[in-house]
Structures are given as structure tokens and as C-alpha cells.
Protein backbone atom coordinates (compact mmCIF):
# COMPACT_ATOMS: atom_id res chain seq x y z
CA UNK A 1 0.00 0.00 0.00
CA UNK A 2 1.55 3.53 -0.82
CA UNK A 3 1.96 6.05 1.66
CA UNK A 4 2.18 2.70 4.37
CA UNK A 5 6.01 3.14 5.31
CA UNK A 6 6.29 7.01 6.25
CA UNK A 7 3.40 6.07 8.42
CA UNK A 8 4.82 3.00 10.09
CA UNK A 9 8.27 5.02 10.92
CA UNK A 10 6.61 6.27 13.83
CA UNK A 11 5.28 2.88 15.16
CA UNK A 12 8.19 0.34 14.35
CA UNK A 13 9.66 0.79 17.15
CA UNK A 14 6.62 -0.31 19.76
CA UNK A 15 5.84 -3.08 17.11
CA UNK A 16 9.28 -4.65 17.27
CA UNK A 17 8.88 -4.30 20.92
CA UNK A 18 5.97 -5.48 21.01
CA UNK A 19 7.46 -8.89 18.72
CA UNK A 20 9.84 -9.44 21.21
CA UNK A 21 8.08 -8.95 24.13
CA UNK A 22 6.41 -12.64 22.99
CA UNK A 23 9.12 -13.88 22.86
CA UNK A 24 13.16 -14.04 23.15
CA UNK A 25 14.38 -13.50 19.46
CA UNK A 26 16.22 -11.89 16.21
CA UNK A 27 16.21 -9.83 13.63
CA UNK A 28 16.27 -12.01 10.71
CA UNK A 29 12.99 -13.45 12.77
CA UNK A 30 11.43 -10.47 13.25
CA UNK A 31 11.32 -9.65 9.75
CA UNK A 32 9.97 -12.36 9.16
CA UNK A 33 7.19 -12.12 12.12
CA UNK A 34 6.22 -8.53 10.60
CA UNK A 35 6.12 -9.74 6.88
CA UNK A 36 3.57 -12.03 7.99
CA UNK A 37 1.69 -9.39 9.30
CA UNK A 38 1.77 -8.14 6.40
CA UNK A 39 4.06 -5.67 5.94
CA UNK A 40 5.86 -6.72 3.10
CA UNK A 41 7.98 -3.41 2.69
CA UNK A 42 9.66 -3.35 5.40
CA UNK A 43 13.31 -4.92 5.18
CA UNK A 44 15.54 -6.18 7.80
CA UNK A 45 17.86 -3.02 7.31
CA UNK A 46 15.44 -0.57 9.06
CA UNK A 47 14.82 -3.58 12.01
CA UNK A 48 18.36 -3.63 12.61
CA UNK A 49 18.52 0.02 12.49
CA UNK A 50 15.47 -0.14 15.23
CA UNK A 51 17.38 -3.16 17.11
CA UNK A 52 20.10 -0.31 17.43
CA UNK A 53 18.19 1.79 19.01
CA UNK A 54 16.31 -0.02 21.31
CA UNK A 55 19.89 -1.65 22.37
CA UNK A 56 21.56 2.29 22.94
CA UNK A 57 18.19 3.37 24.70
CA UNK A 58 18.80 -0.04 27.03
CA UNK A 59 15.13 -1.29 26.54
CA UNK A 60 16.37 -4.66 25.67
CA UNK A 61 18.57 -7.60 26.80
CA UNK A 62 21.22 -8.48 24.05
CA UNK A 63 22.45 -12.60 24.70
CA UNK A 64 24.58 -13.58 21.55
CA UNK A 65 24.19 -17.66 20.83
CA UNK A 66 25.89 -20.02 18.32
CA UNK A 67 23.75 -20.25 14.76
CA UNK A 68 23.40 -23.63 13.26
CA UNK A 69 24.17 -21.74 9.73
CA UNK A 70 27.72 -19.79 10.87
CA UNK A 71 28.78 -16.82 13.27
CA UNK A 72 27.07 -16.06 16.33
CA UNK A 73 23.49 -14.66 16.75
CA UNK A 74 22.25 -11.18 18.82
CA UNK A 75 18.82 -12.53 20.39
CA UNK A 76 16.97 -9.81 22.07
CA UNK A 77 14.29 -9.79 25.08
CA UNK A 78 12.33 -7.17 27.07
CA UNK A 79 14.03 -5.63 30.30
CA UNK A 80 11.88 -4.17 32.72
CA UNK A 81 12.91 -0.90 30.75
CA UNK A 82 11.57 -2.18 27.63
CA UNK A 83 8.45 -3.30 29.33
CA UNK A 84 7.69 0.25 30.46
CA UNK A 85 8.53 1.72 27.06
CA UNK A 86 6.18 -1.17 25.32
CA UNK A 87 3.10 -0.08 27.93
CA UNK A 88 3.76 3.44 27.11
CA UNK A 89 3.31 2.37 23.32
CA UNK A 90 0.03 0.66 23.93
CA UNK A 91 -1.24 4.04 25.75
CA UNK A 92 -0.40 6.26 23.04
CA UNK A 93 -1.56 4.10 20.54
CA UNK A 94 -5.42 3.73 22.18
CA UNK A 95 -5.49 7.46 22.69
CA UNK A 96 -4.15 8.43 18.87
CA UNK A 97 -6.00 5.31 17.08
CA UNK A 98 -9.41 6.91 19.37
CA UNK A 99 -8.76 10.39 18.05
CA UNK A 100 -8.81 8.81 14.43
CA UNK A 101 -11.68 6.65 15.12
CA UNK A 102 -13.79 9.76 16.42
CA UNK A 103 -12.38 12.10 13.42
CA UNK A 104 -13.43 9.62 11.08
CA UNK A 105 -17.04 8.97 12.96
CA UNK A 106 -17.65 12.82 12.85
CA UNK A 107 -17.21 13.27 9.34
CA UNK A 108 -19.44 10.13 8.52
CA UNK A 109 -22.15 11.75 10.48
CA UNK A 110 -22.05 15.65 8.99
């Protein structure tokens, strides 16, 4: 869908948060995870770029593990930092996604 990725820039972050809050894992997995969810367009060069981030801002637990296909693997989990930062998500997104919902609703009804 055009128009989909400069939207999703400013909700990456809580989603990939929100991925690994389910479970302990990496990037080549959640790429995967959010292709599934259908969105296609977005490549694992912007998750690693969010991985980054969320590693400098200390909102997740970095373990590195032996691959069965070659060098060692960064798996990431929620801290307790991360866990605030993922709630904090959720809240923002129910009080912008309501804002949009009654927008919307108010124009169907004029």
C-alpha cells in the first residue's frame, strides 16, 4: 500500500517491541514475524537500524548464541525498561487510534 512506510516510521519501534516482548528473538525473525503481518515493505535493514536503538536506549537484553548456519546470533528480550517503554506504546496508541476513530465517525455523520 503507498503512503504505508512514512506512516509506520513512527510505530516500528513499539511493534518490534511489542514482537519481542512474545518472545526471546532476532532480527532475521522479526522480519519475518512482521512480513507475515503483512508488511511486506519493510526490510531487515530498518529492524536492525530499530534493534540499534532499542539496544543504545537499554530497553532490551542483548544474549549472543551459536547459529546452526555460521557466526554467532544477537537474540533480544524485554528488560523491565523495555516493558515500560512497550506499555507506554500501547497508551499512546489507544489514545491516537481513538482520536482517528472519532475524526473519522464525525465526518461520517455531517
Amino acid at each position: 500500500m503507498n503512503g504505508i512506510t512514512e506512516m509506520l516510521k513512527g510505530v516500528l519501534e513499539g511493534m518490534i517491541l511489542e514482537i519481542i516482548n512474545q518472545h526471546e528473538t532476532y532480527g532475521y525473525e522479526i522480519t519475518n514475524n512482521l512480513q507475515k503481518y503483512g508488511f511486506e515493505d519493510i526490510v531487515e535493514g530498518t529492524v536492525y537500524t530499530v534493534l540499534l536503538r532499542l539496544e543504545k536506549k537499554k530497553l532490551v537484553t542483548v544474549t549472543k548464541k551459536k547459529s546452526s548456519l555460521g557466526p554467532m546470533r544477537k537474540f533480544y528480550s524485554l528488560n523491565e525498561a523495555g516493558e515500560n517503554e512497550l506499555a507506554l506504546f500501547w497508551q499512546r496508541w489507544e489514545f491516537i487510534s481513538g482520536q482517528i476513530d472519532k475524526l473519522k465517525e464525525s465526518q461520517n455523520n455531517e
